[in-house]
C-alpha atoms as a PDB file:
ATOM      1  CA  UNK A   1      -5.335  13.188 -11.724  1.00  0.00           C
ATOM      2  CA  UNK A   2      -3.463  15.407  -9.646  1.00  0.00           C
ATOM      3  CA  UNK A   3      -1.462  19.220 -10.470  1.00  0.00           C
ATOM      4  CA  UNK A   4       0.369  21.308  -8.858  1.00  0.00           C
ATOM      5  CA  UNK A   5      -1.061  24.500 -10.112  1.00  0.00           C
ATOM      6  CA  UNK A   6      -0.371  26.951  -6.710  1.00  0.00           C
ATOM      7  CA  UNK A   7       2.014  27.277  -3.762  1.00  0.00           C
ATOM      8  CA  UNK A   8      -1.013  27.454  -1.460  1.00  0.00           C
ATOM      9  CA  UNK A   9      -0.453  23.336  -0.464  1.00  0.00           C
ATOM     10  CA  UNK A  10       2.805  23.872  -0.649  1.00  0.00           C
ATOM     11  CA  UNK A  11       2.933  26.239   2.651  1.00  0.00           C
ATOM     12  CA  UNK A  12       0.742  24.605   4.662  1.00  0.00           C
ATOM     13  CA  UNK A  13       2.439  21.327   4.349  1.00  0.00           C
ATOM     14  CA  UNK A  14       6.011  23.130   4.593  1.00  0.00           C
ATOM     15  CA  UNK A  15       4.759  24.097   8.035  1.00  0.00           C
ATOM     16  CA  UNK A  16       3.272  21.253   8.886  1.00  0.00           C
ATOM     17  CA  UNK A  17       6.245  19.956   8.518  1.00  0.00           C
ATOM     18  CA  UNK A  18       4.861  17.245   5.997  1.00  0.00           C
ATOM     19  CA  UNK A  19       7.733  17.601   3.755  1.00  0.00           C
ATOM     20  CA  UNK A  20      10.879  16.010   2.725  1.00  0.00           C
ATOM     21  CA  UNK A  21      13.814  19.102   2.955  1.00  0.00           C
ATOM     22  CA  UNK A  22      16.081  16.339   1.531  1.00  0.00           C
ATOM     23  CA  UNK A  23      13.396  15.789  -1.574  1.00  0.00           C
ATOM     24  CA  UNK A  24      13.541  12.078  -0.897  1.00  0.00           C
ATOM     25  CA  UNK A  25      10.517  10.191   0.062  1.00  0.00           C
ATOM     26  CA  UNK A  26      11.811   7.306   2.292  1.00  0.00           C
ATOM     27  CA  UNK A  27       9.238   4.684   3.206  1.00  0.00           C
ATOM     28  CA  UNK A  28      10.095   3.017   6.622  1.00  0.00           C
ATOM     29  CA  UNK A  29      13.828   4.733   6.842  1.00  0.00           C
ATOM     30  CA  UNK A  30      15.154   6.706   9.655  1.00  0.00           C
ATOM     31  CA  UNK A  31      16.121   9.325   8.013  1.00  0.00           C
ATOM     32  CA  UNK A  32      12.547  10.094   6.736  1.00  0.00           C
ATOM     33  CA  UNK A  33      11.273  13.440   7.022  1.00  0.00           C
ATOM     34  CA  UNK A  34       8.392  13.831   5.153  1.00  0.00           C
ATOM     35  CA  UNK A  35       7.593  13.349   1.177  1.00  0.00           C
ATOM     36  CA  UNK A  36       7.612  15.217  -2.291  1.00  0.00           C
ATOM     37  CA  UNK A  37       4.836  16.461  -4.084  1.00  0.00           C
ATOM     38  CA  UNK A  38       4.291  15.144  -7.374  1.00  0.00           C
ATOM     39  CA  UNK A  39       1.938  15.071 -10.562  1.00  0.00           C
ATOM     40  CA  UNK A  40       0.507  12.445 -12.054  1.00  0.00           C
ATOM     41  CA  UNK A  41      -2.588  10.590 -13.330  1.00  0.00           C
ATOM     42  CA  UNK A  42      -3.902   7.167 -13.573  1.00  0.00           C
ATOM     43  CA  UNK A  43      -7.010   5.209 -15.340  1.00  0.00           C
ATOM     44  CA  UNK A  44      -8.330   2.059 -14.082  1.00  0.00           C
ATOM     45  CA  UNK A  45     -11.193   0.040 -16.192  1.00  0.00           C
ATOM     46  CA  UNK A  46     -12.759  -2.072 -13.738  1.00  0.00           C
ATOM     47  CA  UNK A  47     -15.513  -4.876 -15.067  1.00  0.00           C
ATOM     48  CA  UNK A  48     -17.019  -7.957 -13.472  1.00  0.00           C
ATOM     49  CA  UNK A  49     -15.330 -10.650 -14.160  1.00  0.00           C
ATOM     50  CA  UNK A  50     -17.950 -12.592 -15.801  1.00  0.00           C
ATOM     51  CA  UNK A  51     -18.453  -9.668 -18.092  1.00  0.00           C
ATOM     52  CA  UNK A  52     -14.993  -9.182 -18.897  1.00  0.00           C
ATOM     53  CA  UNK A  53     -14.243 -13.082 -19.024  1.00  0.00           C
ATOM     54  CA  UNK A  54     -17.273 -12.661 -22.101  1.00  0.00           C
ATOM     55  CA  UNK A  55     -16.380  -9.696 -24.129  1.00  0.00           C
ATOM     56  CA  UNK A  56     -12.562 -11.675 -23.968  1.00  0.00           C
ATOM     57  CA  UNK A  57     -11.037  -8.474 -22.280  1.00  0.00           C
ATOM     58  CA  UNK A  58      -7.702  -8.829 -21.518  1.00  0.00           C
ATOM     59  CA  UNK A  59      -7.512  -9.014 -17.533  1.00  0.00           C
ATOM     60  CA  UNK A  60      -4.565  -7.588 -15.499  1.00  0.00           C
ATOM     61  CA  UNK A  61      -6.018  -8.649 -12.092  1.00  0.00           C
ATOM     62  CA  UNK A  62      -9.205  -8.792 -10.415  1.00  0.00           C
ATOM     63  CA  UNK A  63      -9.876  -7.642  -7.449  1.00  0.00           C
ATOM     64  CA  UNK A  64     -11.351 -10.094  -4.650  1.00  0.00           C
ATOM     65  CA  UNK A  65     -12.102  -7.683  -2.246  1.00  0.00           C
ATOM     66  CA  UNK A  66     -12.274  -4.328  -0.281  1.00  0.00           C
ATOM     67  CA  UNK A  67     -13.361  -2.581   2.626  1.00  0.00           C
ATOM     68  CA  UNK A  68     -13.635   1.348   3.843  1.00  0.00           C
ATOM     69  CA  UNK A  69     -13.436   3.059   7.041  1.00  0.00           C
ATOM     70  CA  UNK A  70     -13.299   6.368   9.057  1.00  0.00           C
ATOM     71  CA  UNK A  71     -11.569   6.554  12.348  1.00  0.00           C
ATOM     72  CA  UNK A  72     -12.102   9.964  13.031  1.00  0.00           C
ATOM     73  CA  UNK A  73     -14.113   9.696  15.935  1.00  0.00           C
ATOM     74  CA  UNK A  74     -11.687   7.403  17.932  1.00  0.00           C
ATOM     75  CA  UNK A  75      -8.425   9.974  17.311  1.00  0.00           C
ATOM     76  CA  UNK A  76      -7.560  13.525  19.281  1.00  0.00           C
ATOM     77  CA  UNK A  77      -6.494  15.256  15.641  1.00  0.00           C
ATOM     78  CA  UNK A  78      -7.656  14.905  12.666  1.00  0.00           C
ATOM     79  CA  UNK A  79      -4.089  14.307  11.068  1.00  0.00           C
ATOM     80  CA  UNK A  80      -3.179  12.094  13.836  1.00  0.00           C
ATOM     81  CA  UNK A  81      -2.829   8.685  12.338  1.00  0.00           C
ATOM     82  CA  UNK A  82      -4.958   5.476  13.941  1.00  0.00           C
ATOM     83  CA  UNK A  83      -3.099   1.900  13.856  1.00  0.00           C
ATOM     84  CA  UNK A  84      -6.691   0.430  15.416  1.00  0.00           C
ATOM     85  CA  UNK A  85      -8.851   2.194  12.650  1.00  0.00           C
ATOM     86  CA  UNK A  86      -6.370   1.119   9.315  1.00  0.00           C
ATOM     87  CA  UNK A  87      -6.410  -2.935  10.946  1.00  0.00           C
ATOM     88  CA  UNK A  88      -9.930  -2.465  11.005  1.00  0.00           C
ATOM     89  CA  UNK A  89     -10.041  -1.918   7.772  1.00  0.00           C
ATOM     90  CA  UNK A  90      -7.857  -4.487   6.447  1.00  0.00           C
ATOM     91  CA  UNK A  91      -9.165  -7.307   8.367  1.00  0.00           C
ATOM     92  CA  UNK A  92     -12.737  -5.946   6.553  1.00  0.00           C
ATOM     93  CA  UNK A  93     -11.136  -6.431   3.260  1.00  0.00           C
ATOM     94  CA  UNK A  94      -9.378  -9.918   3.947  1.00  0.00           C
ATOM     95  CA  UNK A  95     -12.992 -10.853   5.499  1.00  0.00           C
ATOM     96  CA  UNK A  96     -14.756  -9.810   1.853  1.00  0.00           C
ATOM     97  CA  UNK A  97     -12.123 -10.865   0.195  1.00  0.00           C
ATOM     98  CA  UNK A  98     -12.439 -15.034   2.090  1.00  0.00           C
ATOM     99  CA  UNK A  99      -8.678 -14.618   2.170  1.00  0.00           C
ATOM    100  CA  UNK A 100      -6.385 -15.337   4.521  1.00  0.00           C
ATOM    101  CA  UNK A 101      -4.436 -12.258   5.530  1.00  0.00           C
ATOM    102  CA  UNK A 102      -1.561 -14.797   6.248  1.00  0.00           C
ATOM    103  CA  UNK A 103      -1.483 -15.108   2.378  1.00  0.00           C
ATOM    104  CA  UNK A 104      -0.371 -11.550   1.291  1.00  0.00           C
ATOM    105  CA  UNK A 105       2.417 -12.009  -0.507  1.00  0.00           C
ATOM    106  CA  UNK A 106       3.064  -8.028  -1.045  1.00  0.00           C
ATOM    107  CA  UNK A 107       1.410  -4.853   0.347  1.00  0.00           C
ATOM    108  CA  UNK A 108       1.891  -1.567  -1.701  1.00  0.00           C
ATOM    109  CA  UNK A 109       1.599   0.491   1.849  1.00  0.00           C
ATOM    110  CA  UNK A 110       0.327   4.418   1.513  1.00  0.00           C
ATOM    111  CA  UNK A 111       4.434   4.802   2.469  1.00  0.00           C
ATOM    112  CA  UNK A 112       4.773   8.345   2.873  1.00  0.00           C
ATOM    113  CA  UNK A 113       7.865   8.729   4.457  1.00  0.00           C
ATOM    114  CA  UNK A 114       6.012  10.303   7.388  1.00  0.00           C
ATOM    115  CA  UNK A 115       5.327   9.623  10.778  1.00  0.00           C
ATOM    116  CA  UNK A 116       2.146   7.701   9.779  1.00  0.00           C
ATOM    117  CA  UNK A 117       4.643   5.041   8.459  1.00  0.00           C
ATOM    118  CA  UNK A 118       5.503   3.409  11.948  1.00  0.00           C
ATOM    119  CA  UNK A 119       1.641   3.361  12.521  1.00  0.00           C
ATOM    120  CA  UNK A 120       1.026   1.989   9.193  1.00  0.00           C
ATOM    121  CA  UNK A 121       3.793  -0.746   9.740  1.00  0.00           C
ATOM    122  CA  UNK A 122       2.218  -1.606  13.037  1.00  0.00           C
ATOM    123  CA  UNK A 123      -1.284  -2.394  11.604  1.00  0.00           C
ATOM    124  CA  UNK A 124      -0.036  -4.481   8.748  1.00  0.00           C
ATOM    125  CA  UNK A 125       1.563  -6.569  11.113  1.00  0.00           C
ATOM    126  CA  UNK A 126      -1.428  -6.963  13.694  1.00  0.00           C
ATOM    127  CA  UNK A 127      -3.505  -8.210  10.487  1.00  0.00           C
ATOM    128  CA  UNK A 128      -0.875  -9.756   8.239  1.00  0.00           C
ATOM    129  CA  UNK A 129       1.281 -11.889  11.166  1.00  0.00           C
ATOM    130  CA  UNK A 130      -2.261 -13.815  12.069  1.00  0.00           C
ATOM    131  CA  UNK A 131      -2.134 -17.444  10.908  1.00  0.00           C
ATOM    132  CA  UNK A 132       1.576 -16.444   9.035  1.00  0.00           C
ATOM    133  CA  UNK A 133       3.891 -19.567   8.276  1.00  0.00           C
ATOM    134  CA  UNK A 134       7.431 -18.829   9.740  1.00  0.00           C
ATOM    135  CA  UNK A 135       9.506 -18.501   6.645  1.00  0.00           C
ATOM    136  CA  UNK A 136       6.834 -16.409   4.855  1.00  0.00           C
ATOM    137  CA  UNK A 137       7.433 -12.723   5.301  1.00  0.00           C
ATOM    138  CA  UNK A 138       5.601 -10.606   3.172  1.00  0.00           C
ATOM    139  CA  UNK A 139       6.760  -7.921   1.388  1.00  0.00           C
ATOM    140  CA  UNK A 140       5.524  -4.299   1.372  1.00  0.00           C
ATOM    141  CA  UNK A 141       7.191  -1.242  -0.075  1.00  0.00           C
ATOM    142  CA  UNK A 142       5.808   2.295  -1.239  1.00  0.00           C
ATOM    143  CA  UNK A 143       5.515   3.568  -4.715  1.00  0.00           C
ATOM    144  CA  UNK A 144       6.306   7.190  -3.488  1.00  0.00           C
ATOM    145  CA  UNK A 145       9.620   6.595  -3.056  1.00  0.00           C
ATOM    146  CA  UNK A 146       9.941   6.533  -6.565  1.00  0.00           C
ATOM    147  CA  UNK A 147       7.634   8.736  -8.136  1.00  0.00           C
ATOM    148  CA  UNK A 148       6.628  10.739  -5.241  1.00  0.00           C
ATOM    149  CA  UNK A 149       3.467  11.838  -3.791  1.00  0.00           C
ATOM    150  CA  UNK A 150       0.695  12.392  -6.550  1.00  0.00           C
ATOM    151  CA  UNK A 151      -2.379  12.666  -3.483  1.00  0.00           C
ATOM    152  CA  UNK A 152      -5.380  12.779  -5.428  1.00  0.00           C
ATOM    153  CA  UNK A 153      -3.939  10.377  -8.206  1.00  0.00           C
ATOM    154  CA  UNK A 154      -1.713   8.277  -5.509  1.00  0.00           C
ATOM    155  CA  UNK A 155      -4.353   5.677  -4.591  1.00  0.00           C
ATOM    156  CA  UNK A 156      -4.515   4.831  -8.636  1.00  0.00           C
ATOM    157  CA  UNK A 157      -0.258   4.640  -8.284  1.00  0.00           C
ATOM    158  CA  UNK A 158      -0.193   2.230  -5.958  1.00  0.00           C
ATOM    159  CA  UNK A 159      -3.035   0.010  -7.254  1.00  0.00           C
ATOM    160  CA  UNK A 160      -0.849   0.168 -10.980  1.00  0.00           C
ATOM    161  CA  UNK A 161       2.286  -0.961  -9.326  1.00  0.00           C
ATOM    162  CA  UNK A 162       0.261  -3.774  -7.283  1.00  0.00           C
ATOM    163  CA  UNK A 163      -1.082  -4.814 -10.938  1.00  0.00           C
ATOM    164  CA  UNK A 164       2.201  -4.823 -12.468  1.00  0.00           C
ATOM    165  CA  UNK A 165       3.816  -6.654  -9.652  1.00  0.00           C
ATOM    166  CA  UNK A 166       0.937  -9.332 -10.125  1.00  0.00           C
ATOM    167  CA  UNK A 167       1.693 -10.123 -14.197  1.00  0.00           C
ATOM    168  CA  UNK A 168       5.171  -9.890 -13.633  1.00  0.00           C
ATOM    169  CA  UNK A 169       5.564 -11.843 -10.728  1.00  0.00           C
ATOM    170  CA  UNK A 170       8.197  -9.742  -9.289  1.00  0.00           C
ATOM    171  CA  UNK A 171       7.948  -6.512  -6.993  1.00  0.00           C
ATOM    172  CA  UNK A 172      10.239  -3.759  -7.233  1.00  0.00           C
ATOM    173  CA  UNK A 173      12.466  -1.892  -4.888  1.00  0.00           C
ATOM    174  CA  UNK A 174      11.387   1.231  -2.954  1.00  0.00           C
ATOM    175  CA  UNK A 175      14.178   3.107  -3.022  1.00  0.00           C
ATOM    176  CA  UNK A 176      15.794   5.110   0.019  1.00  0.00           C
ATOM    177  CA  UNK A 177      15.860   2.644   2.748  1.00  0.00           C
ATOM    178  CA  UNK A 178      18.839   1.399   3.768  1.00  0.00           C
ATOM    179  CA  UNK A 179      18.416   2.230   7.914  1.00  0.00           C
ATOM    180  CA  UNK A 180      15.246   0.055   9.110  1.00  0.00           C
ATOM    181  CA  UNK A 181      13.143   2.685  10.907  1.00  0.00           C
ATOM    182  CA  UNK A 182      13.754   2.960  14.650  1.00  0.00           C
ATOM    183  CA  UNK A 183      10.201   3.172  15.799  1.00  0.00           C
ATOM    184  CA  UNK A 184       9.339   0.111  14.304  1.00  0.00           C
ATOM    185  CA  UNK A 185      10.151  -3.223  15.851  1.00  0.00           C
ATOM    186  CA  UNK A 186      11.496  -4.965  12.882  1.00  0.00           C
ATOM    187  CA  UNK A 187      12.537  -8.340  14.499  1.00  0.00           C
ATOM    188  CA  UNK A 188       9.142  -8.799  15.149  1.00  0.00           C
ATOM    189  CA  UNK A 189       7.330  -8.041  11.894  1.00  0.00           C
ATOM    190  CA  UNK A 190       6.702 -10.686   9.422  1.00  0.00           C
ATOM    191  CA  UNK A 191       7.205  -7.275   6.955  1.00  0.00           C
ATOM    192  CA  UNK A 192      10.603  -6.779   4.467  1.00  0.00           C
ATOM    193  CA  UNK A 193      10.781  -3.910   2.463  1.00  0.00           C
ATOM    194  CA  UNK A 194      12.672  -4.989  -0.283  1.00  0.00           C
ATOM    195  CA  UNK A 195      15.997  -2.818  -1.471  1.00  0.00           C
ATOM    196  CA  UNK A 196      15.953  -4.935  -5.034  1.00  0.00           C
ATOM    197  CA  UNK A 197      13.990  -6.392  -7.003  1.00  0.00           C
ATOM    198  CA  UNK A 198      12.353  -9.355  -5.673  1.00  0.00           C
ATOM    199  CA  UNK A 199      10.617 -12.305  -6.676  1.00  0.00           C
ATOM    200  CA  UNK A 200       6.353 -12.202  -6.013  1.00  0.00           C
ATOM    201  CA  UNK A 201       6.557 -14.883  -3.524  1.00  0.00           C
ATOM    202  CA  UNK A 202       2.937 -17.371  -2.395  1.00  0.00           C
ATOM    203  CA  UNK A 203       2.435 -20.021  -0.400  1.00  0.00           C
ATOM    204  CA  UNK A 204       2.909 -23.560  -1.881  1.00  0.00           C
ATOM    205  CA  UNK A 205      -0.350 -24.092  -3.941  1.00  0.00           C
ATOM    206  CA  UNK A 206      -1.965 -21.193  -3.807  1.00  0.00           C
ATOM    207  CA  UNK A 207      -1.820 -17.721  -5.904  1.00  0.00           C
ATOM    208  CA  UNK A 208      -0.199 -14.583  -5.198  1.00  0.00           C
ATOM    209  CA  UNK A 209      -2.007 -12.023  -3.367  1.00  0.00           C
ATOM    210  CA  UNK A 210      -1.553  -8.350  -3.030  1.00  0.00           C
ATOM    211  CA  UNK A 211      -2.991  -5.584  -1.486  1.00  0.00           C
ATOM    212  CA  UNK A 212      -3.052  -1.902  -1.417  1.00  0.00           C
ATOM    213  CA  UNK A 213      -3.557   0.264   1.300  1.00  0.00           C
ATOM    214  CA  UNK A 214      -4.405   3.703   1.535  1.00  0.00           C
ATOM    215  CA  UNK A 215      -5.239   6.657   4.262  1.00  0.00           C
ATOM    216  CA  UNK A 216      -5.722  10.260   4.405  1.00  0.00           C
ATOM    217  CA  UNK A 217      -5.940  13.265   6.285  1.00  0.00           C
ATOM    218  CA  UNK A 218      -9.985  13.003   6.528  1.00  0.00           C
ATOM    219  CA  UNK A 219      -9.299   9.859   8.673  1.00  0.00           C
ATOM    220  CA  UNK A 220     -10.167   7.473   5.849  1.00  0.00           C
ATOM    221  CA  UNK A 221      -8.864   4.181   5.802  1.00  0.00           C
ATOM    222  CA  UNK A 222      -9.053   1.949   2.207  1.00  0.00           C
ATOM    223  CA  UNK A 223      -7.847  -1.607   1.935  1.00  0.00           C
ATOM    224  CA  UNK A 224      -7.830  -3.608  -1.347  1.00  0.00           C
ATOM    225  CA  UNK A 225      -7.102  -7.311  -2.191  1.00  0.00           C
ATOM    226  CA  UNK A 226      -5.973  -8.177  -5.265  1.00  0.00           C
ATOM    227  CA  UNK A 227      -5.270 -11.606  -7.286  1.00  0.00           C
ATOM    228  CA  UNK A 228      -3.865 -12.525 -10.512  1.00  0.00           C
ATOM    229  CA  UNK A 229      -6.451 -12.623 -13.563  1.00  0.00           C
ATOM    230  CA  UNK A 230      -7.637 -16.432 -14.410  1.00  0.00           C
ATOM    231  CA  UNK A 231      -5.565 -18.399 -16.475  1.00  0.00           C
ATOM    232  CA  UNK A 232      -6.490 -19.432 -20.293  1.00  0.00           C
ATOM    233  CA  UNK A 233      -8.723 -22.723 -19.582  1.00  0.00           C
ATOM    234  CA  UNK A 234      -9.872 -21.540 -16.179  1.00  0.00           C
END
């Protein structure tokens, strides 16, 4: 859960110049300057899924596999973002996981609408372009641009939406992008940030995958994998 209850966060990030003057979060734009604060709150249940699978829960997605790290060490600032440190972490998860990161069908990226997001572009690509059939791009996009930022309850945003987008097979736009980020070399990045909604796409024969992935100003770096819940007769 997260509320806005003082201006005190409010300053400092206004100075830090961490915020959007325009009030528009946009994730991987070039006009991006910064994103909104929001509220918001989230509850996830989460259950083996043997234990689940035998109290006949109904199952959204389970989740196949993790992985968290700190680069603080390795940067000059603390809020200085670290493309090396958030790959580390991802190829951690995809290694728990005993997925392929050439797989990922969809990545709900932290997406601030920041400078982090050319870093955080960069990194998905080092991890998610390995072993990647041409033809297969994978989407990522960044529940913030439609809700905002809700920090302490963001994490449980973006792991919702990457639910969601699992049972409905379909991932929706993030909104505000319509210049592709200069920074980032797009031609180059198996990555598509999609401006409507778009079909979940997999590789012939195999599930969907998703991930989330998540940072913050402590230098914390969180990955998640995520596939859709078993089939009736599985």
């Amino acid at each position: 859960m997260s509320l806005i209850l003082a201006s005190t966060a409010n300053d400092m990030l206004s100075r830090a110049g961490a915020l959007s003057a325009r009030g528009r979060c946009a994730f991987g734009d070039a006009s991006a300057d910064g994103f909104v604060r929001s509220e918001g709150a989230g509850v996830l249940v989460l259950k083996p899924l043997e234990r689940a699978l035998a109290d006949g829960d109904r199952i959204r997605a389970v989740v196949l596999g993790s992985a968290v790290g700190n680069d603080g060490r390795s940067k000059a600032r603390l809020t200085d973002p670290s493309r090396e440190g958030q790959a580390a972490a991802m190829r951690w998860a995809y290694e728990d996981a005993g997925v392929p990161p050439g797989d990922v069908s969809y990545v709900e990226a932290h997406g601030t609408g920041t400078r982090i997001d050319p870093v955080e572009l960069g990194a998905l690509n080092d991890v998610l372009g390995e072993g990647r059939p041409a033809g297969f791009p994978c989407l990522v996009g960044s529940v913030k641009s439609n809700i905002g930022h809700t920090e302490a309850a963001a994490g449980a945003a973006g792991l919702i939406k990457a639910v969601l987008c699992l049972e409905h097979g379909t991932v929706p736009p993030s909104l505000h992008f319509t210049t592709p980020h200069p920074a980032v070399d797009w031609d180059r990045l198996p990555l598509v940030v999609p401006t409507r909604p778009r079909a979940l796409p997999a590789r012939p024969g195999r599930p969907p995958v998703v991930a989330v992935n998540g940072q913050s100003i402590s230098s914390t770096n969180v990955h998640i994998v995520l596939g859709p819940a078993p089939r009736s007769g599985d």
